[in-house]
Protein backbone atom coordinates (compact mmCIF):
# COMPACT_ATOMS: atom_id res chain seq x y z
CA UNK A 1 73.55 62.40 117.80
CA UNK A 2 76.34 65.08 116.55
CA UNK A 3 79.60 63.31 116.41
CA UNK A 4 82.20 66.39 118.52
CA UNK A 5 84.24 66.46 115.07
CA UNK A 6 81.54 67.23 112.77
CA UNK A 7 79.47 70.65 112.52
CA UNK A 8 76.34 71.62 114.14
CA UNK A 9 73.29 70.80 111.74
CA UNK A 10 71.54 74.27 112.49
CA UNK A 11 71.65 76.93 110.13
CA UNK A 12 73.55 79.75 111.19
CA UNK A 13 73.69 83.33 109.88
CA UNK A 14 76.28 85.39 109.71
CA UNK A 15 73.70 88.38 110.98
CA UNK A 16 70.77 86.49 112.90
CA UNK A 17 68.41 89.78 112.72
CA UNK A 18 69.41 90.76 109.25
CA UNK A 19 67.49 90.34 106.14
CA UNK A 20 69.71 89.56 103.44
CA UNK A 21 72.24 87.40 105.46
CA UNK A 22 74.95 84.87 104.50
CA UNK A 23 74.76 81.39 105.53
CA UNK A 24 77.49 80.83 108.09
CA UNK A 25 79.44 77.65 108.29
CA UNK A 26 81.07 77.96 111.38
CA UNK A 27 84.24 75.71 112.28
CA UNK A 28 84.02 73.93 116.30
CA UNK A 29 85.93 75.63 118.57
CA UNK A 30 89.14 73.93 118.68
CA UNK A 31 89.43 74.21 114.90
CA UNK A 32 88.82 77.87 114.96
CA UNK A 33 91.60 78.54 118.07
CA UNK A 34 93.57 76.10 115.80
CA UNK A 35 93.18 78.69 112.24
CA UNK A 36 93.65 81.84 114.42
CA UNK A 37 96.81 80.56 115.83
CA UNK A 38 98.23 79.56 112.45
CA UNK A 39 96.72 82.63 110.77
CA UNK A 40 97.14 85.40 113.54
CA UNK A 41 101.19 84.02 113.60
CA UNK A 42 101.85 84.36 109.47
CA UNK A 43 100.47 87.80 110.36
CA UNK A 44 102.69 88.79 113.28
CA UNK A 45 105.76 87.12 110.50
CA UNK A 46 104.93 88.93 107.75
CA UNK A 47 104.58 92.76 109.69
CA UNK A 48 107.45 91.84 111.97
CA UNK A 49 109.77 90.24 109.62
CA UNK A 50 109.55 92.52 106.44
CA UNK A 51 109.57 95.39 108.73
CA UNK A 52 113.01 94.18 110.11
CA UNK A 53 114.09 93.71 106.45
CA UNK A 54 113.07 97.81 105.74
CA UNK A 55 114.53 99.16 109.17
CA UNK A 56 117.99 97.06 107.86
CA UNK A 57 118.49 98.27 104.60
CA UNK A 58 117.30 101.78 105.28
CA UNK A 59 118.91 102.49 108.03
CA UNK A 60 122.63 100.48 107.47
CA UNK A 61 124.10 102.38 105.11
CA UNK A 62 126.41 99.59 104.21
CA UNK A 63 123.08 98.08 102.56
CA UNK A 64 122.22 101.27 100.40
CA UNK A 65 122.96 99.93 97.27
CA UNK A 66 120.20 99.80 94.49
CA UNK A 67 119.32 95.71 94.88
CA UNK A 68 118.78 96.27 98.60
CA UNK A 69 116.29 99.13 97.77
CA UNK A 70 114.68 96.80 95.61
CA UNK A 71 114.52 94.15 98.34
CA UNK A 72 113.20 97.03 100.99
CA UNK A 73 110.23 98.12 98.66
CA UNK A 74 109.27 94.57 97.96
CA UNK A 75 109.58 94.03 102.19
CA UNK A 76 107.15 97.45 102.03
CA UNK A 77 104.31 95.39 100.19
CA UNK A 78 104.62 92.43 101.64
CA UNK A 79 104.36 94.77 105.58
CA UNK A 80 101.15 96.05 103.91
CA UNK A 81 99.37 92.94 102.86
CA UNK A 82 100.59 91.93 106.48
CA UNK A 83 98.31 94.92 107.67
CA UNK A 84 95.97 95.75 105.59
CA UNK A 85 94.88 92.08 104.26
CA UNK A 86 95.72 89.23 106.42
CA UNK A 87 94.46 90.12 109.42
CA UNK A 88 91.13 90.51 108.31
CA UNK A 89 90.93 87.20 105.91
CA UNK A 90 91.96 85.50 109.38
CA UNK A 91 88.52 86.52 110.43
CA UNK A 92 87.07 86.22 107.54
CA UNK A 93 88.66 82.36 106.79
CA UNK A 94 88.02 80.90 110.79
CA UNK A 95 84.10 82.59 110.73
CA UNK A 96 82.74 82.02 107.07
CA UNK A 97 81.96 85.57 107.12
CA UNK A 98 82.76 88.77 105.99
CA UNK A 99 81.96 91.75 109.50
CA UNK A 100 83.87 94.40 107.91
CA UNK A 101 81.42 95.77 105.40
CA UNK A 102 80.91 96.27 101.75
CA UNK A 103 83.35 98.85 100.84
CA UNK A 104 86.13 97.66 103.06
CA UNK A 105 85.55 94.62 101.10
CA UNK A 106 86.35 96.13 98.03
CA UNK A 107 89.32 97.90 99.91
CA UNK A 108 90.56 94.76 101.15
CA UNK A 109 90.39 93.18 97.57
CA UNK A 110 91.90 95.63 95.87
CA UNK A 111 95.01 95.92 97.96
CA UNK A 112 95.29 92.37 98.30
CA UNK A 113 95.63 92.05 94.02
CA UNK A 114 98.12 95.42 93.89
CA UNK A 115 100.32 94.33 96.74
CA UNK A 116 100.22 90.81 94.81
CA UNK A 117 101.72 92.35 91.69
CA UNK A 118 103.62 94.74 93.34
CA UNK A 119 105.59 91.67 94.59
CA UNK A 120 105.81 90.10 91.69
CA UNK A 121 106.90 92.97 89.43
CA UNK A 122 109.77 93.70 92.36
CA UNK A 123 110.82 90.26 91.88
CA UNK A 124 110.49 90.68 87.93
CA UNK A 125 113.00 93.68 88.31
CA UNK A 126 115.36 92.04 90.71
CA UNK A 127 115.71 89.27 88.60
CA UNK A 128 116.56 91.63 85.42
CA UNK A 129 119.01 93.07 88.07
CA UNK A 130 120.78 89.74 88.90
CA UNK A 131 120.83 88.64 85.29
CA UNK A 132 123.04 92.27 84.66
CA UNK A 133 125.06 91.49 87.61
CA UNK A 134 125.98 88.42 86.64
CA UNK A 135 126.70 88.62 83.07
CA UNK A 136 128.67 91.69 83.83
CA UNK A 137 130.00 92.26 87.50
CA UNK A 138 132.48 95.22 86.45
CA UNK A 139 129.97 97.03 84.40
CA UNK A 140 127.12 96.50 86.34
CA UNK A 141 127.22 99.41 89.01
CA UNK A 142 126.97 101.71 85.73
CA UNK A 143 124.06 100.31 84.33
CA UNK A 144 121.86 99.68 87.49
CA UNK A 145 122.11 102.80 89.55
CA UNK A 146 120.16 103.62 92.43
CA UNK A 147 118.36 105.88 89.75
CA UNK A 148 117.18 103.01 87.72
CA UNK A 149 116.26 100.90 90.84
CA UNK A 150 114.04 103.98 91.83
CA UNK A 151 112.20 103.94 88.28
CA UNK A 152 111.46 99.88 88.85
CA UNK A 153 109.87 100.73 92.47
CA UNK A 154 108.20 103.25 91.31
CA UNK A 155 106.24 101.40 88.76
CA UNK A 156 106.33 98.29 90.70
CA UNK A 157 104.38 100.29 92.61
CA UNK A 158 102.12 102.41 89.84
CA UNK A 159 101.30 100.09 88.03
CA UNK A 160 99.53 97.53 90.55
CA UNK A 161 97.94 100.29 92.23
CA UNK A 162 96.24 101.56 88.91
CA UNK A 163 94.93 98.52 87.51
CA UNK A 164 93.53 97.08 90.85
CA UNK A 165 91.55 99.88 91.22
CA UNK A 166 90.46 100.41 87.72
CA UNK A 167 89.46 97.27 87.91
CA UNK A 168 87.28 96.48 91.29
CA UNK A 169 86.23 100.30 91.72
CA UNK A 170 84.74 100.33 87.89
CA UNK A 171 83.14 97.37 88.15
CA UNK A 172 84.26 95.55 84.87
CA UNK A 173 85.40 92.64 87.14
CA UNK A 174 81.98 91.50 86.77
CA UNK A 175 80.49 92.44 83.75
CA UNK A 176 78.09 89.78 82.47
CA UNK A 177 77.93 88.14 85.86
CA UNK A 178 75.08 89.87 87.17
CA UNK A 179 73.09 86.77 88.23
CA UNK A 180 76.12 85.08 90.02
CA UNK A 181 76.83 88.95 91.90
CA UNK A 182 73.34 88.81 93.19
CA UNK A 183 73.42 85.99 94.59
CA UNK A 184 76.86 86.34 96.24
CA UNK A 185 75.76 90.48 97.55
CA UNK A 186 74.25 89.04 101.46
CA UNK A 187 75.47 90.90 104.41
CA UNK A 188 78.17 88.77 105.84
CA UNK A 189 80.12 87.77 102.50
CA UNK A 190 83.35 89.37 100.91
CA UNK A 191 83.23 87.11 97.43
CA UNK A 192 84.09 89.18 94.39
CA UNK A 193 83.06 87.45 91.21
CA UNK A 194 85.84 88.26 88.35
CA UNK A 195 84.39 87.22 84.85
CA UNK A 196 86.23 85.06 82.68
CA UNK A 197 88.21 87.48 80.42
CA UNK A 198 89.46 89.46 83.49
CA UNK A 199 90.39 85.90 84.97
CA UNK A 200 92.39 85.56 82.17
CA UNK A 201 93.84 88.96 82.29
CA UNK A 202 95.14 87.91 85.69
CA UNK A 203 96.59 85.11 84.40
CA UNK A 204 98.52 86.68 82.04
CA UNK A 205 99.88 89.31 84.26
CA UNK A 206 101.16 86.54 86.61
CA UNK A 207 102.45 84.40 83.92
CA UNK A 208 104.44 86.31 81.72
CA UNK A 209 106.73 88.36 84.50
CA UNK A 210 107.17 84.58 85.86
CA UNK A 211 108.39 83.11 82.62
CA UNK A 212 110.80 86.25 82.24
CA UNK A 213 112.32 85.28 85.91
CA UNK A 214 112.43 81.78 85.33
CA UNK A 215 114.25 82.40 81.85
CA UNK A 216 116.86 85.04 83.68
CA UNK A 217 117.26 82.62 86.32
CA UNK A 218 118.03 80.15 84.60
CA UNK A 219 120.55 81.46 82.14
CA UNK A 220 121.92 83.19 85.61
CA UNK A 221 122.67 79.30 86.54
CA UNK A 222 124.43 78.52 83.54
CA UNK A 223 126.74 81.55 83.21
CA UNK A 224 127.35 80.88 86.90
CA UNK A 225 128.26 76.75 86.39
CA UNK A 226 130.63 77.85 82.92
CA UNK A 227 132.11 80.98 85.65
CA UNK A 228 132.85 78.74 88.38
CA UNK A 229 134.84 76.01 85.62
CA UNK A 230 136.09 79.18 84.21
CA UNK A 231 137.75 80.07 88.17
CA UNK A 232 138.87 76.69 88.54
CA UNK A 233 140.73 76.90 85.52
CA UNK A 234 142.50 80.32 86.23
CA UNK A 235 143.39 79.82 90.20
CA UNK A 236 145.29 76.61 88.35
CA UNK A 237 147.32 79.41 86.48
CA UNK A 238 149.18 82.82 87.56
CA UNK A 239 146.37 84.95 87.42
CA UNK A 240 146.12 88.83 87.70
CA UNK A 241 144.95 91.17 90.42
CA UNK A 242 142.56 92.40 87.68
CA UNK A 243 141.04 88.85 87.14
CA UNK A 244 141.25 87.82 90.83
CA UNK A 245 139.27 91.07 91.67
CA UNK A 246 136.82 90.15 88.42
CA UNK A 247 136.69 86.40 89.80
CA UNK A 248 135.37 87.58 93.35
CA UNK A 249 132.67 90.14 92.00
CA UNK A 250 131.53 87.02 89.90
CA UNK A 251 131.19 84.91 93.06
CA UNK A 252 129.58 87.14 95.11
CA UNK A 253 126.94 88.39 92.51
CA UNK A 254 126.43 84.45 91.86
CA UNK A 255 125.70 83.95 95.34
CA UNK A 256 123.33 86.69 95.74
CA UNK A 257 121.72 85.76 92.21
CA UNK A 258 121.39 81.93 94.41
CA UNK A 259 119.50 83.49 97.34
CA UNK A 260 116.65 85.80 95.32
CA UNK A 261 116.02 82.53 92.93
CA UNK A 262 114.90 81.11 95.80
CA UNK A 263 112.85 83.71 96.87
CA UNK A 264 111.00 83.45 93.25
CA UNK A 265 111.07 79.72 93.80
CA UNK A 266 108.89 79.97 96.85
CA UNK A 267 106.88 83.22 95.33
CA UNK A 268 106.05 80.55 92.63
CA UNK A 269 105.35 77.29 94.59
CA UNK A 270 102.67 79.82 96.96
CA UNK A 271 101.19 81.63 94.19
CA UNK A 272 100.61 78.48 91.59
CA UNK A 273 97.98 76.83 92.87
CA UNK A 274 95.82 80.22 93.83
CA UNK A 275 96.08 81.20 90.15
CA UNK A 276 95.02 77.75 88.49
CA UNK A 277 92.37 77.47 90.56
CA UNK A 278 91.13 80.91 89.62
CA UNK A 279 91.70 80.20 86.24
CA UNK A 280 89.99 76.87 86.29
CA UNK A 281 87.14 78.06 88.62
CA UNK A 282 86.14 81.02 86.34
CA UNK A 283 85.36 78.36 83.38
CA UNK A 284 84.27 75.73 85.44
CA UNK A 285 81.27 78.11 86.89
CA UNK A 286 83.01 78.83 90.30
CA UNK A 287 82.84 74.88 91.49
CA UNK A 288 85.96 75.12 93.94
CA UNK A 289 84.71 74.42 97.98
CA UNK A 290 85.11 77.55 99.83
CA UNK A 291 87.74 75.57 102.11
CA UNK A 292 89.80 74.93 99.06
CA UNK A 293 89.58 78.93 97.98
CA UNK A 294 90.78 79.29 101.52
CA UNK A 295 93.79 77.15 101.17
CA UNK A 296 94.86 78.29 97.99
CA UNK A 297 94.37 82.15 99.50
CA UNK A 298 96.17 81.40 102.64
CA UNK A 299 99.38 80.16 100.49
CA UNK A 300 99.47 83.04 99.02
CA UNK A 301 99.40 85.09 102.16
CA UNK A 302 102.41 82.73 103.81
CA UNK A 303 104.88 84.10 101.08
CA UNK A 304 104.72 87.55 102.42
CA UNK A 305 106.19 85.89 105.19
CA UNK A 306 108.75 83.53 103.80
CA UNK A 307 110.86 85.95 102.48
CA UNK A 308 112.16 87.52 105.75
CA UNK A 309 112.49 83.95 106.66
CA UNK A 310 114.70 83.30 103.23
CA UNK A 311 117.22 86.18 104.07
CA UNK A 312 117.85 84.95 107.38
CA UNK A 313 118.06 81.67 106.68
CA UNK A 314 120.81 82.78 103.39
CA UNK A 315 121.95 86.40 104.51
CA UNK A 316 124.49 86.64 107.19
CA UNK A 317 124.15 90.30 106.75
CA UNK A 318 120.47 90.52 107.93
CA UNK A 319 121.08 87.85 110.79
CA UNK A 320 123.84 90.65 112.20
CA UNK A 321 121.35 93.31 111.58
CA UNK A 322 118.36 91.80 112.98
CA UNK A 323 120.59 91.56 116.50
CA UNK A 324 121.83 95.34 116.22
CA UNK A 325 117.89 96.12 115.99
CA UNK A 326 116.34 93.87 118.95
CA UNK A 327 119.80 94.72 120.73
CA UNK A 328 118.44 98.26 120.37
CA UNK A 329 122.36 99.08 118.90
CA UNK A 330 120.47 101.13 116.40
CA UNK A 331 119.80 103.84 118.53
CA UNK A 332 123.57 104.66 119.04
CA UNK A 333 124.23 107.45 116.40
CA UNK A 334 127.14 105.82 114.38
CA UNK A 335 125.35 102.54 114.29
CA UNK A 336 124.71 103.18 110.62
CA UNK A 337 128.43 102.76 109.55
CA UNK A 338 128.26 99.47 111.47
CA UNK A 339 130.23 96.93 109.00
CA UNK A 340 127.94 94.14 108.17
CA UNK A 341 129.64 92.01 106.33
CA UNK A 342 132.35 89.82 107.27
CA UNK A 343 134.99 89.86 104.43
């Protein structure tokens, strides 16, 4: 007698008059309304919130200033990963199987890696942008101009785009791994076999623009501790207009600096685990329970939808924008001088 928590004991294809087709290991019911729900809402998050985030700094003009581009593009990646990706590795993670065919498998791969580094080089570039605005408030506006901000989306774009194509559409992904590609090519499955020097390519691509953030950040917290003692000392004194002024750039760069660190933080703490057990996996002959793969997918999939989340939760800014847009303010034709901030 099947216990009601346990799964059926028949084998079950993905395709039942197919030739060729993957084993399906379907969840009960409950559990799948239960992974659609939780899925099919990160997905509504991620496309709602991160468009919010581009409508706000595109169309305020208050916001057009060359870190808030940088935050709109990253928004832009993490909207298309909420399209083009998620909603179809919902299907994909609550029915075992893969009903979108072959080549939109490959599609689907390949935009999930370049909108993964897309993200991460954005956040690479913002942090670089902090660390200037911080270690030089008054000089900063000269040496991160919307010009330079455009060359860092640009090839935060570029770049991603290139090598996750060259990559899965050349087929050097899986060089030497013909066996383990044969058996894994059954109608039904969307599993992409990366050999172990491309595995450590990956690696290296996520690990060394995340030691460069983690290093800006945290010399960004020090200068900010020795500027706030620094403050303290001074408002003890007379002080001049000049360093007054120069004391409030500090503060507010410092508190911006706060607010992206934590959106690394949590790009971090999501994308960890995914890229260990890809590491480990690739040596370890691809051991890892597909449930486990899932997880570890899935948490990177909820940081396209944290950030929107961050920025409210730290932004006062995008809170007041976010009304003006449901509020449908934005259609007025002077709403884009609209002042945002409070002070």
């Amino acid at each position: 007698m099947t216990s009601n928590l346990s799964q059926p004991d028949v084998v079950q294809l993905c395709y039942e008059t197919v030739n060729g087709s993957c084993i399906k290991s379907p969840y009960l019911p409950g559990s799948r309304v239960i992974l659609y729900t939780a899925f099919g809402s990160a997905s509504v998050l991620t496309v709602f919130g991160n468009l919010l985030v581009m409508i706000s700094v595109l169309h305020f003009k208050q916001l057009h200033t060359p870190t808030n581009f940088l935050i709109a593009s990253l928004a832009c990646a993490d909207f298309l990963a909420g399209v083009t990706v998620m909603p179809f590795s919902m299907v994909r993670s609550a029915e075992s199987c893969w009903y979108f065919g072959a080549q939109f498998c490959a599609f689907h791969r390949c935009c999930d890696v370049a909108f993964c580094y897309s993200s991460l080089l954005h956040l690479c570039f913002i942090s670089i942008d902090r660390y200037i605005a911080v270690t030089d408030p008054l000089v900063y506006p000269t040496k991160f101009m919307v010009s330079v901000s455009g060359i860092c989306i640009t090839l935060s774009w570029i770049l991603p785009i290139v090598y996750s194509g060259a990559v899965f559409y050349t087929g050097v992904n899986d060089d030497g791994m013909e066996e383990l590609v044969s058996a894994l090519n059954c109608r039904g499955g969307c599993q992409i076999a990366v050999n172990q020097d491309w595995v450590l390519v990956d690696f290296l691509l996520f690990f060394i623009p995340t030691l460069v953030m983690i290093i800006l950040y945290s010399k960004i917290f020090l200068i900010a501790k020795q500027q706030a003692i620094k403050i303290e000392t001074t408002n003890s004194k007379a002080e001049s207009s000049s360093e007054s002024y120069k004391a409030r750039v500090a503060k507010t760069e410092r508190k911006a600096a706060k607010t992206l660190g934590v959106t690394v933080v949590a790009f971090m703490i999501s994308w960890l685990p995914y890229t260990i057990d890809s590491l480990i996996d690739a040596f370890m002959g691809f051991i890892t329970p597909a449930y486990i793969y899932e997880v570890c997918c899935w948490g990177t999939y909820y940081n396209s939808a944290m950030n929107p989340l961050i920025y409210a939760l730290f932004y006062p800014w995008f809170r007041k924008a976010i009304k003006l847009i449901l509020s449908e303010e934005v259609l007025k034709s002077s709403s884009s001088t609209v002042s945002l901030f409070s002070e």
